[in-house]
Protein backbone atom coordinates (compact mmCIF):
# COMPACT_ATOMS: atom_id res chain seq x y z
CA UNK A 1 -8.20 -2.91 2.96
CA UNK A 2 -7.61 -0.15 5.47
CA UNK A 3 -8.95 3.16 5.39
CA UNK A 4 -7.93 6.04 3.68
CA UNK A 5 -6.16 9.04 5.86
CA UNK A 6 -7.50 12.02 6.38
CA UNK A 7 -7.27 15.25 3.50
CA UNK A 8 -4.27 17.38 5.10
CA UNK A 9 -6.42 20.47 6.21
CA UNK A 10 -8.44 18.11 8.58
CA UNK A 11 -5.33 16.46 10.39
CA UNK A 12 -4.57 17.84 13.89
CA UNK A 13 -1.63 19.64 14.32
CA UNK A 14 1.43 17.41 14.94
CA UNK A 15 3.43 19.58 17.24
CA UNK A 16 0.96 20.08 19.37
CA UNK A 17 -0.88 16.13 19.27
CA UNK A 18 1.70 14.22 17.39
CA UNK A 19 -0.24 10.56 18.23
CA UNK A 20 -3.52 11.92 17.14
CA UNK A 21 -1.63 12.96 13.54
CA UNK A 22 0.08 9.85 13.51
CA UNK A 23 -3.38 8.02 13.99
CA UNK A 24 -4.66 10.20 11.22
CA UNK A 25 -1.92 9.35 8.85
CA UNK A 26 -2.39 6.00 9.83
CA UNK A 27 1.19 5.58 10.49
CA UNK A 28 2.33 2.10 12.34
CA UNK A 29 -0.53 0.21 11.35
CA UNK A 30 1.15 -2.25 9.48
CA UNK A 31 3.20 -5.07 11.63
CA UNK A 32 5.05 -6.07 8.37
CA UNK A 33 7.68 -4.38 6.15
CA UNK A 34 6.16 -2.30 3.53
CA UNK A 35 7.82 -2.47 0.05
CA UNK A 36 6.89 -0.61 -3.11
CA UNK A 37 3.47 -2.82 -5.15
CA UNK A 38 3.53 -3.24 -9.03
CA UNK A 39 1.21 0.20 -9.03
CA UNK A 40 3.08 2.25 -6.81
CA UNK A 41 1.94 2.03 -2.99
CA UNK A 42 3.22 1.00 -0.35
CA UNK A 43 2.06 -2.55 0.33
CA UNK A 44 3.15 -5.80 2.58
CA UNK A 45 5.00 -8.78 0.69
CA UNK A 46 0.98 -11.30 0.99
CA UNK A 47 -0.96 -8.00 -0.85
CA UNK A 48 2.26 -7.45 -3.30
CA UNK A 49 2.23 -11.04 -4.25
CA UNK A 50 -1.58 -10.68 -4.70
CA UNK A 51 -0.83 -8.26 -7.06
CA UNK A 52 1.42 -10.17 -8.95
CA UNK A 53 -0.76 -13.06 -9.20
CA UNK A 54 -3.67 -11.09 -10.37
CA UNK A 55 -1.52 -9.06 -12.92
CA UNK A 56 -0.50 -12.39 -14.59
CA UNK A 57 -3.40 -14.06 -14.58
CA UNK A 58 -4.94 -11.04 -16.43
CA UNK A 59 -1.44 -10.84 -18.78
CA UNK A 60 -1.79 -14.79 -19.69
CA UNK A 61 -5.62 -13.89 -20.29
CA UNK A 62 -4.76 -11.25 -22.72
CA UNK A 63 -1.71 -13.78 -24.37
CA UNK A 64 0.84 -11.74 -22.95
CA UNK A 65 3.59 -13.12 -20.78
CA UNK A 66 4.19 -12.93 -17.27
CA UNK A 67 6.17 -10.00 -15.62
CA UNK A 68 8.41 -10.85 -13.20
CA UNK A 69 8.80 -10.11 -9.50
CA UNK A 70 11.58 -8.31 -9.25
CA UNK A 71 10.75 -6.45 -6.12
């Protein structure tokens, strides 16, 4: 997992060091196209599948069934 950005009074100003705030926001990290995960972040199609996966496995578990991926 990567780490968590920085609390918003510690970034550096981003008119005056815009690649140090994008840094800090970790912005352009990921090479892949982000889509929206089954808990609400922003995550890549291998760690949204993984969250599918794990989500029914726990659902067929607990005797439920399986959501679907929709996304």
């Amino acid at each position: 997992m990567s780490k968590k950005s920085k609390p918003d009074h510690k970034l550096p100003n981003k008119e005056k060091h815009p690649q140090k705030y994008a840094m800090a926001k970790k912005s352009g990290r990921s090479t892949h196209v982000l889509k929206k995960g089954i808990f609400g972040t922003m995550v890549t199609e291998k760690m949204y599948r993984a969250q599918v996966s794990n989500k029914n496995r726990a659902r067929a578990k607990a005797g439920l069934p399986a959501i679907e991926e929709t996304n």
